[in-house]
N, C-alpha and C. Protein backbone atom coordinates (compact mmCIF):
# COMPACT_ATOMS: atom_id res chain seq x y z
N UNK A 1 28.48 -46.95 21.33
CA UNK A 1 28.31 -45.59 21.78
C UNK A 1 29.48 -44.77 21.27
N UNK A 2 28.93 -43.49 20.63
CA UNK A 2 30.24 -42.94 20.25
C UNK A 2 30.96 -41.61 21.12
N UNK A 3 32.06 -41.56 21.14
CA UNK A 3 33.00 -40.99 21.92
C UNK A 3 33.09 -39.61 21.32
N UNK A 4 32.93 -38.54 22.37
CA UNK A 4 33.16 -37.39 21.64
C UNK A 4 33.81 -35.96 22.79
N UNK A 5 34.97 -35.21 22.59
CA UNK A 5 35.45 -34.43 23.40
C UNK A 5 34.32 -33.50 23.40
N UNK A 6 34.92 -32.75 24.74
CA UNK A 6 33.51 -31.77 25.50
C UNK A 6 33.98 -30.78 24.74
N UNK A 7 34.68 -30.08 23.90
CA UNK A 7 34.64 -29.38 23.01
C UNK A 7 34.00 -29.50 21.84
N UNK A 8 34.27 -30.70 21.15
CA UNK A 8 33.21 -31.39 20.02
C UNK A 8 31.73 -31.04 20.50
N UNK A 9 31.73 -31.73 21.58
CA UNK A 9 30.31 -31.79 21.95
C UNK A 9 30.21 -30.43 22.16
N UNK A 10 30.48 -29.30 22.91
CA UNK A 10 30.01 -27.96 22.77
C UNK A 10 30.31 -27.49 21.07
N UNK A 11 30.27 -26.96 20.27
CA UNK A 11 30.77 -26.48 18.97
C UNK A 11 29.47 -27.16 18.33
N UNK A 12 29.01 -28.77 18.63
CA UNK A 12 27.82 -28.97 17.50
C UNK A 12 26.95 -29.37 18.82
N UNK A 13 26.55 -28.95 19.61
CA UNK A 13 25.51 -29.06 20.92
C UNK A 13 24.03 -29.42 20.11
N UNK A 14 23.69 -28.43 19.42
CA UNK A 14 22.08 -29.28 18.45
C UNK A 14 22.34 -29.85 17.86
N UNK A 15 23.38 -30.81 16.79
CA UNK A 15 23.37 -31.99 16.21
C UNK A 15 23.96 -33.27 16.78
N UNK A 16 24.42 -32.72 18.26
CA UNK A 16 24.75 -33.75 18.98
C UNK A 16 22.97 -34.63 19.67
N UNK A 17 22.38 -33.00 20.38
CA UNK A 17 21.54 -33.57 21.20
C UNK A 17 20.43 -34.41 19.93
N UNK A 18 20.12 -33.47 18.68
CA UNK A 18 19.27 -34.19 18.15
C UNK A 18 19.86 -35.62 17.71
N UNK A 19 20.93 -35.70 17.50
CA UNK A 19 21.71 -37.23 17.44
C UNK A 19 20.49 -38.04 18.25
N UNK A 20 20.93 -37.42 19.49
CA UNK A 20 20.68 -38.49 20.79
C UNK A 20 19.35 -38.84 20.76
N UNK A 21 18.56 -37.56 20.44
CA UNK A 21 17.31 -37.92 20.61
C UNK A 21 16.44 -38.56 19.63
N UNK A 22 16.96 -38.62 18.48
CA UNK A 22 16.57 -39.27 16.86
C UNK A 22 16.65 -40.70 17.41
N UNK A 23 18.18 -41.02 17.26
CA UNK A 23 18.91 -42.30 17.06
C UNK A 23 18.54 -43.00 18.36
N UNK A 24 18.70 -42.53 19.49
CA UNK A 24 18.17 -43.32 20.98
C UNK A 24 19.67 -43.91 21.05
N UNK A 25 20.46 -43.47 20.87
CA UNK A 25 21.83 -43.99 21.30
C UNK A 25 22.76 -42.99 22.13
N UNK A 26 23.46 -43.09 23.05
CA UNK A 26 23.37 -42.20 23.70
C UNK A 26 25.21 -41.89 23.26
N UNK A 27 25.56 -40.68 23.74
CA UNK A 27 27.25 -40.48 23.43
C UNK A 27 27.84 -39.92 24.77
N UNK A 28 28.87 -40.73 24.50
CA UNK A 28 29.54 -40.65 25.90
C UNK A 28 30.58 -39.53 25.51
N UNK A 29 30.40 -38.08 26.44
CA UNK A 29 31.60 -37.06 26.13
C UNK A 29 32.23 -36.88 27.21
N UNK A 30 34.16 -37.22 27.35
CA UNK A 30 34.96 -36.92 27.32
C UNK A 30 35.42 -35.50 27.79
N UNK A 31 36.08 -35.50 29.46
CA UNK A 31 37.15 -34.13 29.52
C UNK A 31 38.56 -33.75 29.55
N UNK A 32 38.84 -32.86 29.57
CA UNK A 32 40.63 -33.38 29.24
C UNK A 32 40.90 -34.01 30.45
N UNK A 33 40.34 -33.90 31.74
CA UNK A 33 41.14 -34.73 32.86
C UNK A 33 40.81 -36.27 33.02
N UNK A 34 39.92 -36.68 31.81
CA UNK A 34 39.59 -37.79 32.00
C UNK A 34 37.95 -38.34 32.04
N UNK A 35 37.51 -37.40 32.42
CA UNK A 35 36.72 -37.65 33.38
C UNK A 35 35.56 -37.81 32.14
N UNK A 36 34.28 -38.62 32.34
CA UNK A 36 32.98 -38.51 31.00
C UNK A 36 31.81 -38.66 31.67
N UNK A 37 31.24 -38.01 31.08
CA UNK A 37 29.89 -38.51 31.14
C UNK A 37 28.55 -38.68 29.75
N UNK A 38 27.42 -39.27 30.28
CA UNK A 38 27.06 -39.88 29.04
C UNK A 38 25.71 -38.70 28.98
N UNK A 39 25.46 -38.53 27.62
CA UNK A 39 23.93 -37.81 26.60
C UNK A 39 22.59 -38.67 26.71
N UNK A 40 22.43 -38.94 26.54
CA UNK A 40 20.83 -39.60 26.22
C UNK A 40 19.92 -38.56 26.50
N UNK A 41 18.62 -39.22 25.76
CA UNK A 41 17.60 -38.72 25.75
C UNK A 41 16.86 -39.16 27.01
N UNK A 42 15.40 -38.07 27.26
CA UNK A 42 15.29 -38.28 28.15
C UNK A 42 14.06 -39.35 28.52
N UNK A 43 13.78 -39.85 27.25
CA UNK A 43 12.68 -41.18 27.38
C UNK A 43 13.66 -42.46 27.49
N UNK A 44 14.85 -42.68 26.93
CA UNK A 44 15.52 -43.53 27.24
C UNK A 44 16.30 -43.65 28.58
N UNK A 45 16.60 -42.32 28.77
CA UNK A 45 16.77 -42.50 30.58
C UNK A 45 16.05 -43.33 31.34
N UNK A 46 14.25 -42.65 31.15
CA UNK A 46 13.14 -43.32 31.88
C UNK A 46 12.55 -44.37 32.05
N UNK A 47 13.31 -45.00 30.49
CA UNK A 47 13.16 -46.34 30.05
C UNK A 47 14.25 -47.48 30.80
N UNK A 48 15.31 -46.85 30.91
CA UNK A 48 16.51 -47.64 31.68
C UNK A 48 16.20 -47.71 33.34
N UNK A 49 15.64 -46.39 33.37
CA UNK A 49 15.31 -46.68 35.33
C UNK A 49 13.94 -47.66 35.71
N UNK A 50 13.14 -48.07 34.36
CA UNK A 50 11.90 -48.75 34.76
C UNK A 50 12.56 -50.35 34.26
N UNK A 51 13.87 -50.50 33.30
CA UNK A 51 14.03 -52.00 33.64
C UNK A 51 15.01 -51.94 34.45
N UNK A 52 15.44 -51.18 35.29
CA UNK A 52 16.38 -51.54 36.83
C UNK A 52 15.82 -51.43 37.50
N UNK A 53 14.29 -51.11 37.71
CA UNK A 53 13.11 -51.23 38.71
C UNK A 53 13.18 -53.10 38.57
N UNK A 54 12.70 -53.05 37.45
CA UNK A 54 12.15 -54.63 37.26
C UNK A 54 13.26 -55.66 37.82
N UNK A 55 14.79 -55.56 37.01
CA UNK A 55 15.25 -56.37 37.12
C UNK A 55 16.30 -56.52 38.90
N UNK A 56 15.48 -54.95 40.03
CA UNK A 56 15.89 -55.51 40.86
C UNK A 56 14.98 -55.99 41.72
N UNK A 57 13.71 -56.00 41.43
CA UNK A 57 12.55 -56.81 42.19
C UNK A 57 12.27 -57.89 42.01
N UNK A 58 12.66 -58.67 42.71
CA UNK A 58 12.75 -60.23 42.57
C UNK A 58 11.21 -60.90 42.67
N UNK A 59 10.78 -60.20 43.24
CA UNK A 59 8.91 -60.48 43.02
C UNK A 59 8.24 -60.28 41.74
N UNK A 60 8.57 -59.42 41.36
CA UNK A 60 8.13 -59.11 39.80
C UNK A 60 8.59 -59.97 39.05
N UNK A 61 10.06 -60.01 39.12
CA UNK A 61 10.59 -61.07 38.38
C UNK A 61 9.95 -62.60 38.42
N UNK A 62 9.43 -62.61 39.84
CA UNK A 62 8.91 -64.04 40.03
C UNK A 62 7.70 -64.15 39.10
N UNK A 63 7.15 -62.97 38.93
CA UNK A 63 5.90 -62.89 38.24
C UNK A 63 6.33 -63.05 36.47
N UNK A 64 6.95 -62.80 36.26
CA UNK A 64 7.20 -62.67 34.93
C UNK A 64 7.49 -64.26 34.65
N UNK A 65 8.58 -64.47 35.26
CA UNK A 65 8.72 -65.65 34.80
C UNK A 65 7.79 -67.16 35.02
N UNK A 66 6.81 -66.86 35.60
CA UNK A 66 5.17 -67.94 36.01
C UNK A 66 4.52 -67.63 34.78
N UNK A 67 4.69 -66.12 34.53
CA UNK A 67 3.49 -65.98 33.32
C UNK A 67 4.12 -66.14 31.90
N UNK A 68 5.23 -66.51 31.48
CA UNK A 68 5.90 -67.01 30.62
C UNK A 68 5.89 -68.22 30.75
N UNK A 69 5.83 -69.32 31.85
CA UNK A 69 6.12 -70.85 32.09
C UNK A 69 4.04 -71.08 31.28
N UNK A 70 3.35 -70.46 32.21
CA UNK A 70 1.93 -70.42 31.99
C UNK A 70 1.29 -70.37 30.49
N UNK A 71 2.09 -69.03 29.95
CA UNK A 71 1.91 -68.73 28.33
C UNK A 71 2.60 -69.83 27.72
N UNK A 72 4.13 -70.17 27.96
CA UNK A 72 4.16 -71.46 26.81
C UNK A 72 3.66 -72.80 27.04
N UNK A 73 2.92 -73.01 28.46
CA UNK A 73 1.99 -74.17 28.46
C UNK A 73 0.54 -73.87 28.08
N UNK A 74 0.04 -72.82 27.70
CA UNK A 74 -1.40 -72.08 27.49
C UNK A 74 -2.09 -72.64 28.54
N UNK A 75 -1.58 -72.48 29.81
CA UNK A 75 -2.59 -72.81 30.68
C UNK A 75 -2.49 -71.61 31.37
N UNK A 76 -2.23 -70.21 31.01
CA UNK A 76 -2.35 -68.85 31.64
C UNK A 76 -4.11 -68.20 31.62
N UNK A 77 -4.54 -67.07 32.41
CA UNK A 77 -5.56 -66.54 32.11
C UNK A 77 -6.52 -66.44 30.72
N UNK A 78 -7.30 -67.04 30.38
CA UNK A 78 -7.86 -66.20 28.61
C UNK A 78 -9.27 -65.37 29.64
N UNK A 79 -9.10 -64.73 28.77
CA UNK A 79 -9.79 -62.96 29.19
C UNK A 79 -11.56 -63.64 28.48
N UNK A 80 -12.30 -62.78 28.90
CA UNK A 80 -13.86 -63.33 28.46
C UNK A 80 -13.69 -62.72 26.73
N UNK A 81 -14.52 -62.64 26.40
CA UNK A 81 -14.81 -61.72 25.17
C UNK A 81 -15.14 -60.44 25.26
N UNK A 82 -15.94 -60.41 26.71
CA UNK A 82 -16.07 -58.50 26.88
C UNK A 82 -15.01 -58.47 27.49
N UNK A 83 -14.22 -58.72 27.89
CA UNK A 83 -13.19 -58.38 28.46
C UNK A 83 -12.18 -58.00 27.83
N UNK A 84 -12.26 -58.72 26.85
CA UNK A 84 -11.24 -58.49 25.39
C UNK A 84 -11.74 -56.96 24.67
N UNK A 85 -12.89 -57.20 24.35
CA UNK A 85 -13.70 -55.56 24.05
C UNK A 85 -13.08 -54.36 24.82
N UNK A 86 -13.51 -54.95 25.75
CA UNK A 86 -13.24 -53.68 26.71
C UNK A 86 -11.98 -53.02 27.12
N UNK A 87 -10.65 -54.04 26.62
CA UNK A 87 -9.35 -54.14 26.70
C UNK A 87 -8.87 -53.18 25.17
N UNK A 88 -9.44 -53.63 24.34
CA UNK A 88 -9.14 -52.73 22.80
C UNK A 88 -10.43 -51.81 22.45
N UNK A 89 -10.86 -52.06 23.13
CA UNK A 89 -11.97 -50.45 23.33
C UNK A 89 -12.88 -50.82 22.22
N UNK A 90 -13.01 -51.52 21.79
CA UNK A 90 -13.91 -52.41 20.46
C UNK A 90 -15.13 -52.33 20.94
């Protein structure tokens, strides 16, 4: 993540934000008292609050990790054939 004073960051404000929003990396800016806070875009925000959903629900988690034990034994769900259709709209 790159570091940038809140003056920097005001002076190029549209090649900062489009930075953020191109690259998906977010920049952490810097005030003289210390103090920062971070840029990102705002799909990667939304994206970070839906895996701290996941990774603090321990039920979900339970789920994930059955259907990974399931998938590398292939003894998980297989879907019918219309079901498959009807899944890719085929």
């Amino acid at each position: 993540m790159d570091t940038v004073s809140v003056n920097q960051f005001r002076e190029k404000l549209k090649t900062f934000v489009e930075q953020v929003v191109t690259s998906h990396v977010p920049i952490k800016v810097t005030r003289r008292a210390g103090e920062a806070f971070v840029v990102m875009s705002a799909d990667d925000w939304e994206r970070e609050q839906e895996t701290l959903y996941v990774l603090q629900n321990s039920s979900l988690l339970k789920q994930i990790s059955e259907s990974v034990e399931t998938h590398n034994k292939e003894t998980g769900y297989t879907p019918t054939s219309e079901e498959l259709n009807e899944i890719t709209g085929i």
